[in-house]
Protein backbone atom coordinates (compact mmCIF):
# COMPACT_ATOMS: atom_id res chain seq x y z
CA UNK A 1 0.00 0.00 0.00
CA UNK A 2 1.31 3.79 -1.30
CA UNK A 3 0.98 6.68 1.01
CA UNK A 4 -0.73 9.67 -0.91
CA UNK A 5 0.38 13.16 -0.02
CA UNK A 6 -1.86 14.77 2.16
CA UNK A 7 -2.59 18.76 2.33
CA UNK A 8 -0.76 21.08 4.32
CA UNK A 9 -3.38 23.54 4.81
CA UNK A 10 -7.11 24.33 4.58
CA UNK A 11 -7.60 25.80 1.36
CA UNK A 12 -10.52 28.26 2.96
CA UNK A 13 -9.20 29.31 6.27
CA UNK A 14 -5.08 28.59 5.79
CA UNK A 15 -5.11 26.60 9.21
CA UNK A 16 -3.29 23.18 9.27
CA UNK A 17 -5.57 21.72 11.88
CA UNK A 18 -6.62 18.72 9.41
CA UNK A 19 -7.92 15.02 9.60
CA UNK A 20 -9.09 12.75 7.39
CA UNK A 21 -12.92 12.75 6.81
CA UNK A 22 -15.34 9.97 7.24
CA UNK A 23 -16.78 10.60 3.91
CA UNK A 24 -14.28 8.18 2.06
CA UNK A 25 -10.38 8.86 0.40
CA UNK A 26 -9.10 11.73 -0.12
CA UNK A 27 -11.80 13.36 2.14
CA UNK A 28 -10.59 16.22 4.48
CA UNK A 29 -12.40 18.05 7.60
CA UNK A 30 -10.73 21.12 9.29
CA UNK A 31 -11.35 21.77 13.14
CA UNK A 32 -10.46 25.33 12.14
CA UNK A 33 -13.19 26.24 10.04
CA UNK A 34 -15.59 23.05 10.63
CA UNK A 35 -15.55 22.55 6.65
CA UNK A 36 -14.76 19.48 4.82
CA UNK A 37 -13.44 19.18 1.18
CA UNK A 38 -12.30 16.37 -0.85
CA UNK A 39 -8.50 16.34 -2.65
CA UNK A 40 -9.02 14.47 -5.89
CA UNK A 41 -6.40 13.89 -8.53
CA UNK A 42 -7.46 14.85 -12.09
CA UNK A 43 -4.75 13.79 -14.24
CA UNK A 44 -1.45 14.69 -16.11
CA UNK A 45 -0.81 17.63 -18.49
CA UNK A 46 0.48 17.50 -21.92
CA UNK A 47 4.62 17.69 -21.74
CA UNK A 48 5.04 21.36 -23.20
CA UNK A 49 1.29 22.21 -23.09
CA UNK A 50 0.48 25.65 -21.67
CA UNK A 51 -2.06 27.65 -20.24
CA UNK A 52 -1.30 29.97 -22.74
CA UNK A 53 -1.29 28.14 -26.19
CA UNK A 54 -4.67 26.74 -25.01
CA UNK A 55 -6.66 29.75 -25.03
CA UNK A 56 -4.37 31.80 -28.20
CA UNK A 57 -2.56 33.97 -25.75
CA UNK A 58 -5.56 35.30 -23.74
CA UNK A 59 -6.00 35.17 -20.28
């Protein structure tokens, strides 16, 4: 079994105060706050692909 990185901080409040929710992997609940979110890998980027050639140049 492969540990997964786990956050440093609560991407609301910025406290570090976090423990692993009950609603399944890669839930997260913050005692800071008293929200919950969910970490959830979406995938891999294109090698060389940028923000910028996706959308012409504009941002």
């Amino acid at each position: 079994m492969s540990e997964r990185a786990a956050p440093f901080y609560c991407p609301y409040c910025g406290d570090e105060d976090l423990r692993p929710g009950e609603q399944g992997h890669g839930a997260w609940e913050c005692a800071a706050c008293n929200r919950a979110f969910q970490v959830k890998f979406l995938g891999l980027l294109a090698r060389g692909l940028t923000r910028d050639s996706d959308t012409g140049g504009e941002i």
